[in-house]
C-alpha atoms as a PDB file:
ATOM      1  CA  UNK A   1      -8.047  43.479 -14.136  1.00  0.00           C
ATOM      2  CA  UNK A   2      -5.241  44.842 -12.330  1.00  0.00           C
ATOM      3  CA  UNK A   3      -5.655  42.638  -9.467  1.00  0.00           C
ATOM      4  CA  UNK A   4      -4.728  39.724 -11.852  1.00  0.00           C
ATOM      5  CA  UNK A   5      -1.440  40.493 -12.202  1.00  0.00           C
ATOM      6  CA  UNK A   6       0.172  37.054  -9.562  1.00  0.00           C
ATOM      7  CA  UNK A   7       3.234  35.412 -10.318  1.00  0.00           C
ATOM      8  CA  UNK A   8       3.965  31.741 -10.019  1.00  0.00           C
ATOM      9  CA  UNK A   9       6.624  31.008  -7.773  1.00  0.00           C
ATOM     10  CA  UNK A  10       9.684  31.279  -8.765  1.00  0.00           C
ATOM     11  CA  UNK A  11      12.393  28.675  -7.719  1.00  0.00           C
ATOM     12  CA  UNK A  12      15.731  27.104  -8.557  1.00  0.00           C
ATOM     13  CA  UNK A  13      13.790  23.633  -8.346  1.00  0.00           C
ATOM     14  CA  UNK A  14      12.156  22.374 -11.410  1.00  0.00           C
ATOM     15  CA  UNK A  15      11.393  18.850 -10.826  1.00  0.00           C
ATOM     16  CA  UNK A  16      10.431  16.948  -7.611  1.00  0.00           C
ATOM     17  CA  UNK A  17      12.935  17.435  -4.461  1.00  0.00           C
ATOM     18  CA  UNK A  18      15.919  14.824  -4.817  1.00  0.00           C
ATOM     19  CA  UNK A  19      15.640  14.504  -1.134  1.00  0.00           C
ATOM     20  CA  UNK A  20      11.971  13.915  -1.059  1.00  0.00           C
ATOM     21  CA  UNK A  21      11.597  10.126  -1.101  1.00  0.00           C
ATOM     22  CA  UNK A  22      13.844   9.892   1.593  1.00  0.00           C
ATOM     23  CA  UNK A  23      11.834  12.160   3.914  1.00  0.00           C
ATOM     24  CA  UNK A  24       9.015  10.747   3.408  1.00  0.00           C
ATOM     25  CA  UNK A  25       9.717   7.351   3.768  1.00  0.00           C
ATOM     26  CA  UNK A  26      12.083   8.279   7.175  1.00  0.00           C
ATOM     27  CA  UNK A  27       8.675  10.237   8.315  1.00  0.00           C
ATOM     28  CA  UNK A  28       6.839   6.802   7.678  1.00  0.00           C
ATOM     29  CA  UNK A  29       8.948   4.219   9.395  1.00  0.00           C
ATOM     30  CA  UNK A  30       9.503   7.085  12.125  1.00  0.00           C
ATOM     31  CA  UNK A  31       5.766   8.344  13.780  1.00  0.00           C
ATOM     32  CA  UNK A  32       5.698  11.930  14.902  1.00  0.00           C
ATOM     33  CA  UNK A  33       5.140  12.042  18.478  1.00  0.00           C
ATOM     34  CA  UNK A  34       5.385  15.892  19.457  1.00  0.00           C
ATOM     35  CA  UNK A  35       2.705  16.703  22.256  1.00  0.00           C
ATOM     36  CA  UNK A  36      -0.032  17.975  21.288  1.00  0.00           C
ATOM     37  CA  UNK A  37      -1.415  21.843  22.576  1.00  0.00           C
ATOM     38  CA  UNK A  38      -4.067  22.141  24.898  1.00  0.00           C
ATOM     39  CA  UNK A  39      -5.572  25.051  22.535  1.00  0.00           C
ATOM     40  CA  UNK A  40      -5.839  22.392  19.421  1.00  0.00           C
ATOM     41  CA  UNK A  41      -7.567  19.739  21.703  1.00  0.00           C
ATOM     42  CA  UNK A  42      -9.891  22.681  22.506  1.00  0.00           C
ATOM     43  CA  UNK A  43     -10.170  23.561  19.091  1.00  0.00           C
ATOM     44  CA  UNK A  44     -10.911  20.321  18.239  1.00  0.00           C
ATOM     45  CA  UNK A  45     -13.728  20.129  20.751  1.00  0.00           C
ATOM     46  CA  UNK A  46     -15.230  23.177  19.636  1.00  0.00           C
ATOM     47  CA  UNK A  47     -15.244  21.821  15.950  1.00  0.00           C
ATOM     48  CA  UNK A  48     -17.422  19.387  16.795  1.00  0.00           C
ATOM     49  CA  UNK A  49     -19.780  20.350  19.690  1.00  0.00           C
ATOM     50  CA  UNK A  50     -22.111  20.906  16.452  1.00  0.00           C
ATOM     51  CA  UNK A  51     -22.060  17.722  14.388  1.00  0.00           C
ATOM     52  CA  UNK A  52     -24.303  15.138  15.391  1.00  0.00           C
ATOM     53  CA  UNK A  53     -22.044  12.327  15.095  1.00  0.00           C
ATOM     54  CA  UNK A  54     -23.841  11.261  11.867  1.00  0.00           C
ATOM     55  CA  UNK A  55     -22.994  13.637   8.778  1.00  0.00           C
ATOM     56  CA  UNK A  56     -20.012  13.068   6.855  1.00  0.00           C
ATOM     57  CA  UNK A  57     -17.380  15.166   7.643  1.00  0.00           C
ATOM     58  CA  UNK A  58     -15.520  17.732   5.430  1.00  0.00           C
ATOM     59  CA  UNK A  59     -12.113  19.473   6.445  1.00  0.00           C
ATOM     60  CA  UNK A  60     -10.997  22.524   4.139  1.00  0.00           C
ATOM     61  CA  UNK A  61      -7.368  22.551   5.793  1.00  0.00           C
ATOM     62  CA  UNK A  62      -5.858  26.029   5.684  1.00  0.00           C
ATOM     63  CA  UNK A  63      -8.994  27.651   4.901  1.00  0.00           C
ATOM     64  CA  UNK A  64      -7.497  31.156   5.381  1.00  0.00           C
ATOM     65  CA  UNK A  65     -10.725  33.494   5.123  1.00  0.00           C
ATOM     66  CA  UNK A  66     -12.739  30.542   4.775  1.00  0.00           C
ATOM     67  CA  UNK A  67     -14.530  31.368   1.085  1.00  0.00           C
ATOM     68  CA  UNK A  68     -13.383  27.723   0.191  1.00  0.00           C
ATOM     69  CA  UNK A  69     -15.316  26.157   3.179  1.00  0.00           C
ATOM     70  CA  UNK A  70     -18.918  28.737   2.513  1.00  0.00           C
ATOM     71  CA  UNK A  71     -18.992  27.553  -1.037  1.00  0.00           C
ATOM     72  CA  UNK A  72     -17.691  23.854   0.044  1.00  0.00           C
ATOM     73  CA  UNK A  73     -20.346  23.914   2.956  1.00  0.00           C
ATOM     74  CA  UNK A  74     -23.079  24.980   0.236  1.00  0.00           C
ATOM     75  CA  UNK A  75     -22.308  22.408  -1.972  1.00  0.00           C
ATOM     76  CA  UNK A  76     -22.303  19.510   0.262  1.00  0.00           C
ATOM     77  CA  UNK A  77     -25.381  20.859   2.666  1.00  0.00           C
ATOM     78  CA  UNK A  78     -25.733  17.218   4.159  1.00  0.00           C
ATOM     79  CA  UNK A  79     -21.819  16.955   5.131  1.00  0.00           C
ATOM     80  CA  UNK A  80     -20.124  18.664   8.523  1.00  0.00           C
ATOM     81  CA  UNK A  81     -17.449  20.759   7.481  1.00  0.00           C
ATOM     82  CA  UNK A  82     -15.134  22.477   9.174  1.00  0.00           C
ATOM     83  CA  UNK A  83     -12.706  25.198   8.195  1.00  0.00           C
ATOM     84  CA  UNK A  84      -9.484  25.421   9.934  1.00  0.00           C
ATOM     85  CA  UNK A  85      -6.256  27.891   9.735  1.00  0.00           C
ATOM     86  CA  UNK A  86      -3.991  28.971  12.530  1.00  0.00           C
ATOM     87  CA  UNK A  87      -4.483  32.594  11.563  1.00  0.00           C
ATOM     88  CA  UNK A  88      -7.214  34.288  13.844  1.00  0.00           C
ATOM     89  CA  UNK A  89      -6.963  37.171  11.476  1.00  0.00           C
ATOM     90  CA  UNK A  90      -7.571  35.151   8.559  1.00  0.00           C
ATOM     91  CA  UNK A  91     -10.918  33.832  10.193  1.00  0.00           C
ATOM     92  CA  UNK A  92     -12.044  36.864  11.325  1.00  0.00           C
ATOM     93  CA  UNK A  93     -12.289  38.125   7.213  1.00  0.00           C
ATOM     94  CA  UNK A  94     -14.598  36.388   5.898  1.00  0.00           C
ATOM     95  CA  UNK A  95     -16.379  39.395   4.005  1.00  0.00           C
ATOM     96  CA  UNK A  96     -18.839  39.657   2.394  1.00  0.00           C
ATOM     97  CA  UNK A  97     -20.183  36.782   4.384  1.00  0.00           C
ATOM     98  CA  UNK A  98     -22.505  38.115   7.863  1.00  0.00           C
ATOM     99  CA  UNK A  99     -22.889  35.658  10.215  1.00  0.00           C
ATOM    100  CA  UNK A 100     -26.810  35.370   9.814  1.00  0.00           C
ATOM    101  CA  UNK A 101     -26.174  34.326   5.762  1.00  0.00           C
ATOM    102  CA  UNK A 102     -23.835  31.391   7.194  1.00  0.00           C
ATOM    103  CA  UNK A 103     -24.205  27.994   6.265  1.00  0.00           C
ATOM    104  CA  UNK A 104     -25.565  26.234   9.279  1.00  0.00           C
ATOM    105  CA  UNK A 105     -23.357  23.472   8.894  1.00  0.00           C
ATOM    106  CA  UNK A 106     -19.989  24.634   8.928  1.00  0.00           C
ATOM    107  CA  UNK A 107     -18.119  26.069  11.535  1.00  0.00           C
ATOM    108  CA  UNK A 108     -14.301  27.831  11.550  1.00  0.00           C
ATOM    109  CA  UNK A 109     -11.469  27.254  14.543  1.00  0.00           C
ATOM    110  CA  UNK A 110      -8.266  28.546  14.630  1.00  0.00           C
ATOM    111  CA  UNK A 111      -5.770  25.194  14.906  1.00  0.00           C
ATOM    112  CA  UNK A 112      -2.167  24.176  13.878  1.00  0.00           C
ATOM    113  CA  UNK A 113      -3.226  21.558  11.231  1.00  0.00           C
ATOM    114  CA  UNK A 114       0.145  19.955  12.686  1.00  0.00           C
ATOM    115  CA  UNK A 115      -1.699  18.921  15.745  1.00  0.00           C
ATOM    116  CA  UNK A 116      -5.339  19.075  14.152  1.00  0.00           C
ATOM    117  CA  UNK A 117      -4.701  16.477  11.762  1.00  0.00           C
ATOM    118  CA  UNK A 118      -3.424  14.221  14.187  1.00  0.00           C
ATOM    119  CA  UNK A 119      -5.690  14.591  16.540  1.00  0.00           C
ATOM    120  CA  UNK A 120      -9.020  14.166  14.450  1.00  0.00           C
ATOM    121  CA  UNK A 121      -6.874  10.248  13.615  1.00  0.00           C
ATOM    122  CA  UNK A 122      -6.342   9.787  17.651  1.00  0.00           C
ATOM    123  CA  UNK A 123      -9.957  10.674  17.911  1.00  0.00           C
ATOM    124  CA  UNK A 124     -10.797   7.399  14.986  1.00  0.00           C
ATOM    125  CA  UNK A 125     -12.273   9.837  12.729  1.00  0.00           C
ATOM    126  CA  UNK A 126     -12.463   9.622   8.985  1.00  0.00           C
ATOM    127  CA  UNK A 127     -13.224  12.851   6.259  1.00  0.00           C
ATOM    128  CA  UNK A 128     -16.003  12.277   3.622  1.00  0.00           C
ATOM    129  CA  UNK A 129     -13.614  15.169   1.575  1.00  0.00           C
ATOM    130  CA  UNK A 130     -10.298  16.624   2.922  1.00  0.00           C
ATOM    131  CA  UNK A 131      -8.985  19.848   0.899  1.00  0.00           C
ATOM    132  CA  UNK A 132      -5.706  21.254   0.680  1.00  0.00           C
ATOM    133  CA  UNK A 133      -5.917  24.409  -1.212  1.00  0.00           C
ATOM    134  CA  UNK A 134      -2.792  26.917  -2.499  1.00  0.00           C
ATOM    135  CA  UNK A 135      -1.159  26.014   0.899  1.00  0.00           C
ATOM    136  CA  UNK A 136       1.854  27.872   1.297  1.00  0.00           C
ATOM    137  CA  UNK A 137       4.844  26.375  -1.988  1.00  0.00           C
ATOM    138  CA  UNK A 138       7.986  27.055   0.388  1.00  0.00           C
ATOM    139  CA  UNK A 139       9.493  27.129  -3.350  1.00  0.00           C
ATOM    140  CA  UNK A 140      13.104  27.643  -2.275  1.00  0.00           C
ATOM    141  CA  UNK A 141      15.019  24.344  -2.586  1.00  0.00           C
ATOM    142  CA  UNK A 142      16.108  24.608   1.062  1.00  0.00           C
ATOM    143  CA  UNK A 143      12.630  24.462   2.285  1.00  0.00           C
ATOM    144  CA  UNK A 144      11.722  21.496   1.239  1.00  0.00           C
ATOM    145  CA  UNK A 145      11.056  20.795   5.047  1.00  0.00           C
ATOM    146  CA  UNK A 146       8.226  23.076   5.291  1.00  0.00           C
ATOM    147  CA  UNK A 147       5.750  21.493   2.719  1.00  0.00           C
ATOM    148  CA  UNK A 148       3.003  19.640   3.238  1.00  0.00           C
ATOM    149  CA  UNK A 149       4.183  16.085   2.240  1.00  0.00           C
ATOM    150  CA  UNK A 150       7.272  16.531   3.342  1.00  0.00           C
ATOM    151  CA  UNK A 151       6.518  17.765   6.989  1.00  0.00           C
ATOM    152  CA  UNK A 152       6.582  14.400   9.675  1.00  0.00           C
ATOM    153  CA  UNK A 153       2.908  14.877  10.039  1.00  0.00           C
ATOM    154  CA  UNK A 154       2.007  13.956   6.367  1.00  0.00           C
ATOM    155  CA  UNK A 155       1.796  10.470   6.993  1.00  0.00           C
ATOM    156  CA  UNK A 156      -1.424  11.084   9.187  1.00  0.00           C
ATOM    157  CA  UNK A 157      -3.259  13.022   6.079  1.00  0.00           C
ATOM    158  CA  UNK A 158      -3.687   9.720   3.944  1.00  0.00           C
ATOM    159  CA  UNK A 159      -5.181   7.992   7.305  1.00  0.00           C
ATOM    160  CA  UNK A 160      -7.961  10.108   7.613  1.00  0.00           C
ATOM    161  CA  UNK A 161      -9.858   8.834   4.330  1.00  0.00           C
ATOM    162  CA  UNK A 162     -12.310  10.516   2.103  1.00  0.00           C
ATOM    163  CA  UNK A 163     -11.304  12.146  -0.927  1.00  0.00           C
ATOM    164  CA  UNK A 164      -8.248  14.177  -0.363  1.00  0.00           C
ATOM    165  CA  UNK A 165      -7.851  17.155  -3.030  1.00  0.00           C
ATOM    166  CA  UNK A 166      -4.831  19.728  -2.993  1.00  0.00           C
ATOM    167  CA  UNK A 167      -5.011  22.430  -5.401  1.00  0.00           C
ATOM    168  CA  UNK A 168      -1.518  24.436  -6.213  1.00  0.00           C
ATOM    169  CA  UNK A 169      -0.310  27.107  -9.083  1.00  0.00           C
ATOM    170  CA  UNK A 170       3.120  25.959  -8.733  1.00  0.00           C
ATOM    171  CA  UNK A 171       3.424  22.020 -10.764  1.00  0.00           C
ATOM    172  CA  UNK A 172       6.297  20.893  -8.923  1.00  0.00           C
ATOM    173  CA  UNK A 173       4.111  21.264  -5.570  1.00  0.00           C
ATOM    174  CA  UNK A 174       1.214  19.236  -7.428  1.00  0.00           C
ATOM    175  CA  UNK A 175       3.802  16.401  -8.744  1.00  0.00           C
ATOM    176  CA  UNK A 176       5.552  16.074  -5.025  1.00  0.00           C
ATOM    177  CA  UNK A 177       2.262  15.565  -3.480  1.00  0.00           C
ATOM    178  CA  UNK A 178       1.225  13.051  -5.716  1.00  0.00           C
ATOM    179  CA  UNK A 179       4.666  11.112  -5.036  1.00  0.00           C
ATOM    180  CA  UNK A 180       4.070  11.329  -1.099  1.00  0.00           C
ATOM    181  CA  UNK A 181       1.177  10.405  -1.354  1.00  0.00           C
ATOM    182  CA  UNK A 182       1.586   7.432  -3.743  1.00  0.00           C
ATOM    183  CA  UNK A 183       4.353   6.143  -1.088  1.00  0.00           C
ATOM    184  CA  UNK A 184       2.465   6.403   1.969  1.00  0.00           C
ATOM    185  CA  UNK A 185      -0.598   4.863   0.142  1.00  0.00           C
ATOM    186  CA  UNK A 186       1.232   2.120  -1.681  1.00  0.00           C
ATOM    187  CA  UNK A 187      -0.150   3.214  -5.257  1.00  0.00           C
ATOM    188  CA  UNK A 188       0.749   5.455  -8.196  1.00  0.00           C
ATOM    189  CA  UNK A 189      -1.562   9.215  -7.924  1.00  0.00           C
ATOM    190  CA  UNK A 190      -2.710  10.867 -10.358  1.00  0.00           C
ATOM    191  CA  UNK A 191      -2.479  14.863 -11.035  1.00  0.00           C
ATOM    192  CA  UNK A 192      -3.874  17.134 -13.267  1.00  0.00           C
ATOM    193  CA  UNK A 193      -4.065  20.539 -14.709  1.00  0.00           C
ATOM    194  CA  UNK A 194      -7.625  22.074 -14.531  1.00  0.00           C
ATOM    195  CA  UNK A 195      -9.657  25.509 -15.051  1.00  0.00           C
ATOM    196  CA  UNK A 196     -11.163  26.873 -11.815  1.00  0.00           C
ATOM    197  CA  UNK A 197     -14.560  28.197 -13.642  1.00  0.00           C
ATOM    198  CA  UNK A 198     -15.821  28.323 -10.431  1.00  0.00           C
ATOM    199  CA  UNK A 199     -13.136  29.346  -8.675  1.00  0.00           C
ATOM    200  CA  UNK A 200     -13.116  28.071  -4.726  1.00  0.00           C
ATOM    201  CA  UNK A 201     -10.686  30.636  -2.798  1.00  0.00           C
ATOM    202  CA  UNK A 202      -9.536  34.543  -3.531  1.00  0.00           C
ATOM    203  CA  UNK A 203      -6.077  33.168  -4.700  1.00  0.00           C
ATOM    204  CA  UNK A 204      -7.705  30.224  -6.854  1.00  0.00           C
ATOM    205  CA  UNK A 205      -9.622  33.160  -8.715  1.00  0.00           C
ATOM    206  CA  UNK A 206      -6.230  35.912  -8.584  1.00  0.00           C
ATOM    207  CA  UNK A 207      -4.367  33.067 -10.246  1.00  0.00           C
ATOM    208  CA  UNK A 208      -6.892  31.945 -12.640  1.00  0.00           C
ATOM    209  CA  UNK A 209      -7.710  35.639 -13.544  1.00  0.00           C
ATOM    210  CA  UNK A 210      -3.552  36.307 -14.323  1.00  0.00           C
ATOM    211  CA  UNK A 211      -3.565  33.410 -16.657  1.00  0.00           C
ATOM    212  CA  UNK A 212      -1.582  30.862 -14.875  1.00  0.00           C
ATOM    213  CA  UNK A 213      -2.389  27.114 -15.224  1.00  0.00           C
ATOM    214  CA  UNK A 214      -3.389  25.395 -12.442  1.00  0.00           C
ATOM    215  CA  UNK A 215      -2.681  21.897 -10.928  1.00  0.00           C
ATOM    216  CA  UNK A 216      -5.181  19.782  -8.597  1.00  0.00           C
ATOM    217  CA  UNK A 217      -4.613  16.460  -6.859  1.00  0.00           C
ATOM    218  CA  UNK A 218      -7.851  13.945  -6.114  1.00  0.00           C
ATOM    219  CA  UNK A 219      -7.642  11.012  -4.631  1.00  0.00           C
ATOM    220  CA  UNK A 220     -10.303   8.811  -2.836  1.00  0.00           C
ATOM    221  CA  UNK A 221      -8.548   7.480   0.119  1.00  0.00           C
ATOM    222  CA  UNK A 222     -12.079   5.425   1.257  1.00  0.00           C
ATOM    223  CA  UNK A 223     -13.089   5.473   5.080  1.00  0.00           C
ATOM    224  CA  UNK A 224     -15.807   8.113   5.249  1.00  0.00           C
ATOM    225  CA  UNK A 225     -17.253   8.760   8.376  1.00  0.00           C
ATOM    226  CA  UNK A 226     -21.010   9.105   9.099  1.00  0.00           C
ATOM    227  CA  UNK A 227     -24.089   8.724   6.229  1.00  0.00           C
ATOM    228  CA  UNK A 228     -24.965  10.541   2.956  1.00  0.00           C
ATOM    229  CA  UNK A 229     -22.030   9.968   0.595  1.00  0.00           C
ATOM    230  CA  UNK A 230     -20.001  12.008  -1.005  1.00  0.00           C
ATOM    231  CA  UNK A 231     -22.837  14.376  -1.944  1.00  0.00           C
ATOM    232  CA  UNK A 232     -22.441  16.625  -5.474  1.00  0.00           C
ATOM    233  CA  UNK A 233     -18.835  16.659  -7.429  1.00  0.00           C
ATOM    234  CA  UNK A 234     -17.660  20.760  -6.704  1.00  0.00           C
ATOM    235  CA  UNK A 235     -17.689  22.449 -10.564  1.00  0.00           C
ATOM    236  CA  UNK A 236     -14.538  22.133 -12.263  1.00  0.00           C
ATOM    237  CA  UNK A 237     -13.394  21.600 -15.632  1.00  0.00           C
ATOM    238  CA  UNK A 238     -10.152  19.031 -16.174  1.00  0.00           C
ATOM    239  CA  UNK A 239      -7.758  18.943 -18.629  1.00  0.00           C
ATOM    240  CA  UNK A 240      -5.561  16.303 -19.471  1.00  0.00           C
ATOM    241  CA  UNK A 241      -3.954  14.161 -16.503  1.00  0.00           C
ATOM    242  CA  UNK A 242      -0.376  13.290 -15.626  1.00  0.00           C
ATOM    243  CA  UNK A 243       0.262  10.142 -14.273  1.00  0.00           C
END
């Protein structure tokens, strides 16, 4: 395929950040208190004028065209789930998918997950499932900063519940997660490589298809909101597990 031809990225950093522990455990003892934007309360809002307070809740964070949250929505047709990115663009691709051949029970918003997150936890809200898929590496060693678990807002991802899973091609973004994670939860996490058979975003199935190895986290944090449980386990294939 000559599509398939995506590189893993490439950094100086081979191992987990030296400086990560500290962040993370500065960003715990230290809440994040930046105000929040009117247009992420309103996207909020909007996210939710169609749930009926019941369902269990999904959240496919950084859902870029959103062909994570169709299949997602699909799969779980008794959960709410929402698809959010802070690309308008982004949402507004969502070919091949017409509006009429939609899930009914998903809906998209554009949001900064910075203020999204947070406010869904202001709001007492818990996910069923929370996923984190190929969000952006920030490889270089001086952005460490701009990951996910290293950002001041990671230590409201572990209170909203469910079971989180973040999906990477690059291991050392897999194996920092996992140690966040394990410190704001008090607990070790397990990772794992895996094959994407059914492969839930375009860059889940570029990678797979260029022969790179992939890495998941999964973790059930508890606290899911609404009824139905955690519905059918999304098609995947694991192998091996690093502790």
């Amino acid at each position: 395929m000559s599509y398939a031809n995506s590189r893993i990225p490439s950094s100086a950093q081979q191992g987990v950040h030296e400086k990560l522990a500290e962040r993370v455990a500065r960003h715990l003892r230290q809440p994040f208190r930046k105000p929040f934007a009117d247009y992420n309360r309103a996207a909020l809002a909007l996210s939710l004028e169609g749930w009926d307070g019941h369902a269990p809740l999904i959240l496919d964070a950084g859902c870029g065209v959103g062909h994570s949250t169709i299949q997602i929505a699909r799969a779980y047709p008794d959960h709410w789930v929402i698809g959010v990115d802070q690309s308008a663009d982004r949402l507004n691709r969502r070919k091949p998918y017409p509006d009429a051949l939609l899930p009914t029970n998903l809906v998209f918003v554009r949001a900064d997950l910075v203020d999204y997150w947070r406010l869904l936890a202001e709001r007492g809200l818990k996910l069923a499932r929370h996923y984190i898929l190929y969000p952006n590496p920030w490889p270089k060693i001086g952005h460490l900063t701009r990951r996910w678990h290293a950002h001041p807002v990671f230590p409201w991802i572990p209170k909203l519940g469910g079971v989180l899973e973040c999906r990477s091609n690059w291991r050392v973004y897999i194996e920092e997660f996992a140690l966040a994670l394990g410190m704001a939860c008090g607990r070790q996490i397990a990772w794992e490589p895996f094959q994407a058979e059914v492969p839930l975003t375009p860059f889940e199935r570029k990678y797979r298809d260029s022969g790179q190895t992939l890495f998941r986290l999964r973790c059930d944090l508890g606290g899911e909101t609404g009824q139905g449980g955690n519905g059918p386990t999304m098609q995947t294939t694991t192998a091996g597990a690093q502790q």
